[in-house]
C-alpha atoms as a PDB file:
ATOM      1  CA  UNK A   1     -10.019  11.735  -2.320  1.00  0.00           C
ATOM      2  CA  UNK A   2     -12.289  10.241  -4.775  1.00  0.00           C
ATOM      3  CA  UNK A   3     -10.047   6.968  -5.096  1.00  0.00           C
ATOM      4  CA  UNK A   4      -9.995   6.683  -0.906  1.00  0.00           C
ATOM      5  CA  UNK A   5     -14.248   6.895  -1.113  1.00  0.00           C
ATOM      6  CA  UNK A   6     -13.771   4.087  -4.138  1.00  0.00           C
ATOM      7  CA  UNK A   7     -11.741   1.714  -1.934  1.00  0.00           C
ATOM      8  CA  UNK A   8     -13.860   2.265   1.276  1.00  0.00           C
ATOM      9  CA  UNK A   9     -16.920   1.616  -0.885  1.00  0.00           C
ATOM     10  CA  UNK A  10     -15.386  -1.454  -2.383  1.00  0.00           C
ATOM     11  CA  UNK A  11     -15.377   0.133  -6.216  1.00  0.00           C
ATOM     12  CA  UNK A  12     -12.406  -2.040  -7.539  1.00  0.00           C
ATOM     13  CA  UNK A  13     -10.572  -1.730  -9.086  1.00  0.00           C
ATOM     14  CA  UNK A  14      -9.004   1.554  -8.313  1.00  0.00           C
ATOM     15  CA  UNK A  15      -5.693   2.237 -10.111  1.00  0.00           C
ATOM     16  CA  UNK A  16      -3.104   4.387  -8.339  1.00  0.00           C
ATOM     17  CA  UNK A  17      -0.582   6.385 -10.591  1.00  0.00           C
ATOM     18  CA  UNK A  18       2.713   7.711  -9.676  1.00  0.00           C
ATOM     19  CA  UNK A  19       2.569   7.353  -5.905  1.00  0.00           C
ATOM     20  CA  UNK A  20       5.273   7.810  -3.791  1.00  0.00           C
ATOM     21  CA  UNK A  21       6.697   4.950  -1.388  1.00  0.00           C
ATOM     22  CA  UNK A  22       7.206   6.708   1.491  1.00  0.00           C
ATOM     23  CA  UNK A  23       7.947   4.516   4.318  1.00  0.00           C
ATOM     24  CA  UNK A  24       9.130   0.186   4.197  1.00  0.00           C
ATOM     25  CA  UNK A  25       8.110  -2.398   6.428  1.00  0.00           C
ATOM     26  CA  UNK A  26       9.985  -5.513   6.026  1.00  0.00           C
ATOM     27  CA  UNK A  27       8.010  -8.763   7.476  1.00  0.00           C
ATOM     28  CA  UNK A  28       9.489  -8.957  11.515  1.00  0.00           C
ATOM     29  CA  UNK A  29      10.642 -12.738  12.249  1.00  0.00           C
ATOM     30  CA  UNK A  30       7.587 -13.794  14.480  1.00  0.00           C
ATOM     31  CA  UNK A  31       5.275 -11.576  12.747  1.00  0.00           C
ATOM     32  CA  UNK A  32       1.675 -13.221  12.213  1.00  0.00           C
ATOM     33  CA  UNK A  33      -0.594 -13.001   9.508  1.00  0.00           C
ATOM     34  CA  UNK A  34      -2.063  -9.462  11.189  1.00  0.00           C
ATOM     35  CA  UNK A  35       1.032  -8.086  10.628  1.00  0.00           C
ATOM     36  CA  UNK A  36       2.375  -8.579   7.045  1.00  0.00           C
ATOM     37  CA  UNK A  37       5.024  -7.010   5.381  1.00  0.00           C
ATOM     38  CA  UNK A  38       4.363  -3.933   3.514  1.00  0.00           C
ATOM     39  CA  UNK A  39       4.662  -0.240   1.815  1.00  0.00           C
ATOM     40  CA  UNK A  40       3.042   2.683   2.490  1.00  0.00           C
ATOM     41  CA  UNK A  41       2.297   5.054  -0.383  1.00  0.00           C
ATOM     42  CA  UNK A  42       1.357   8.840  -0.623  1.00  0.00           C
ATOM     43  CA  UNK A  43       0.029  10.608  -3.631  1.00  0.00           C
ATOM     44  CA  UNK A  44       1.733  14.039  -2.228  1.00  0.00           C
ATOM     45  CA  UNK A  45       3.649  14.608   1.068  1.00  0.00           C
ATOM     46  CA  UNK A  46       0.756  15.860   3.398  1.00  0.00           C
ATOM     47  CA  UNK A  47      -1.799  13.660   1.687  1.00  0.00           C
ATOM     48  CA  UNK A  48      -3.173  10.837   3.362  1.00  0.00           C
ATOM     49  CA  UNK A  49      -1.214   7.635   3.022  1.00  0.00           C
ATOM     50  CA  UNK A  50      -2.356   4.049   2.575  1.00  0.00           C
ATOM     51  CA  UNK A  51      -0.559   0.617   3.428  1.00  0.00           C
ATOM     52  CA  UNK A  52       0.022  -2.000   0.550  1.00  0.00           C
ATOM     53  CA  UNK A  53       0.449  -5.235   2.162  1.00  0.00           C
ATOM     54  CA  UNK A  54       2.975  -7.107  -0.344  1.00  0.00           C
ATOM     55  CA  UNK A  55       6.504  -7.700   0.921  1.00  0.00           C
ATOM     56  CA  UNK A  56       8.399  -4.840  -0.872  1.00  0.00           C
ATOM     57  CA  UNK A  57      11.111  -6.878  -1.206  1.00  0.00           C
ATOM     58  CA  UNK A  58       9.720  -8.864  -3.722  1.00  0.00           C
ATOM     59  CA  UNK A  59       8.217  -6.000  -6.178  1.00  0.00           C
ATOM     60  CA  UNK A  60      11.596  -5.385  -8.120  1.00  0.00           C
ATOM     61  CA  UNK A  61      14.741  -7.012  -7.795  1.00  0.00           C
ATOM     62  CA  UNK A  62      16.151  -4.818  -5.638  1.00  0.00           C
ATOM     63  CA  UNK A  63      13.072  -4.320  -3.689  1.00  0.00           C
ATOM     64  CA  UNK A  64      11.269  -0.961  -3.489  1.00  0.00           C
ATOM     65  CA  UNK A  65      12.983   2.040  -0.979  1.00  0.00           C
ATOM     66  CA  UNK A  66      11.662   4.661  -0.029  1.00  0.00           C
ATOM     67  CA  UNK A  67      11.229   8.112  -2.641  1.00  0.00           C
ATOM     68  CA  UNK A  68      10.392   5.106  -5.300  1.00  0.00           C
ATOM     69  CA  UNK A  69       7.707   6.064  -7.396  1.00  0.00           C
ATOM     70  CA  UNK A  70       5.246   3.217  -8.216  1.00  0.00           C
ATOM     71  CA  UNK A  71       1.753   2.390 -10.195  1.00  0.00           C
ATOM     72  CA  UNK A  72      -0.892  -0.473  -9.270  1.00  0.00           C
ATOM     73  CA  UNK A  73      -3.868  -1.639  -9.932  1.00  0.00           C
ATOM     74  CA  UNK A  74      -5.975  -2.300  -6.339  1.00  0.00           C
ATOM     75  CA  UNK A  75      -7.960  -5.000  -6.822  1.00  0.00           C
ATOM     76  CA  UNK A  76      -8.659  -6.263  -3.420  1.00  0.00           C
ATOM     77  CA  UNK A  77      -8.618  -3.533  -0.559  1.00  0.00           C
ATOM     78  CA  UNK A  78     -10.260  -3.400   3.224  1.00  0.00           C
ATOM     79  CA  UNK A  79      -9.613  -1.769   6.947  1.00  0.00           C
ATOM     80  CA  UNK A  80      -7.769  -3.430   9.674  1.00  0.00           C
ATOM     81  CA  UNK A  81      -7.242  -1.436  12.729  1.00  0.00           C
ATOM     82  CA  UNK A  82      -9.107   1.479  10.668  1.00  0.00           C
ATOM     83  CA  UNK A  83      -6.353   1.720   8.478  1.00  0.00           C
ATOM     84  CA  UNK A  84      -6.826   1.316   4.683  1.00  0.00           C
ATOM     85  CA  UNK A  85      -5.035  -1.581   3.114  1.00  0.00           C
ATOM     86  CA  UNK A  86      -4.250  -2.835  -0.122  1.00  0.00           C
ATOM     87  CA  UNK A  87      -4.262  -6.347  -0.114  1.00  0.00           C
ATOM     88  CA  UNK A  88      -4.362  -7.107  -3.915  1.00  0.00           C
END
């Protein structure tokens, strides 16, 4: 919870430890720039989830899937739709 008041009140950088990728979105053909490719990551399974807008196929080399764990650094973060996003 604390983290999720950091990023809405634009304390960056926020570092995330050991969250779970829990669902992939892979960038659609004719997608435009509101509708990037992405991850969303959970800190447990009912907790709230957030969306990281980075292609998640080029994280690792075999791009991230889903039960991955991961660690990041947010260093640029906002709401689109009133969704939280990571952006950097």
């Amino acid at each position: 919870m604390a983290r999720e008041a950091a990023l809405d009140a634009g304390a960056l950088p926020v570092r995330i430890i050991n969250a779970t990728v829990t669902y992939v979105k892979p960038l659609s053909p004719d997608a435009g720039a509101s509708d990037p490719a992405g991850f969303f990551l959970q800190g447990s399974r009912n907790g709230p989830a957030i969306f990281v807008a980075k292609d998640p196929s080029t994280i690792v080399d075999a791009g991230l899937q889903v039960g991955d764990t991961v660690s990041l650094t947010v260093t640029g973060a906002r709401r689109f739709s009133g969704l939280r996003n990571i952006r950097s």
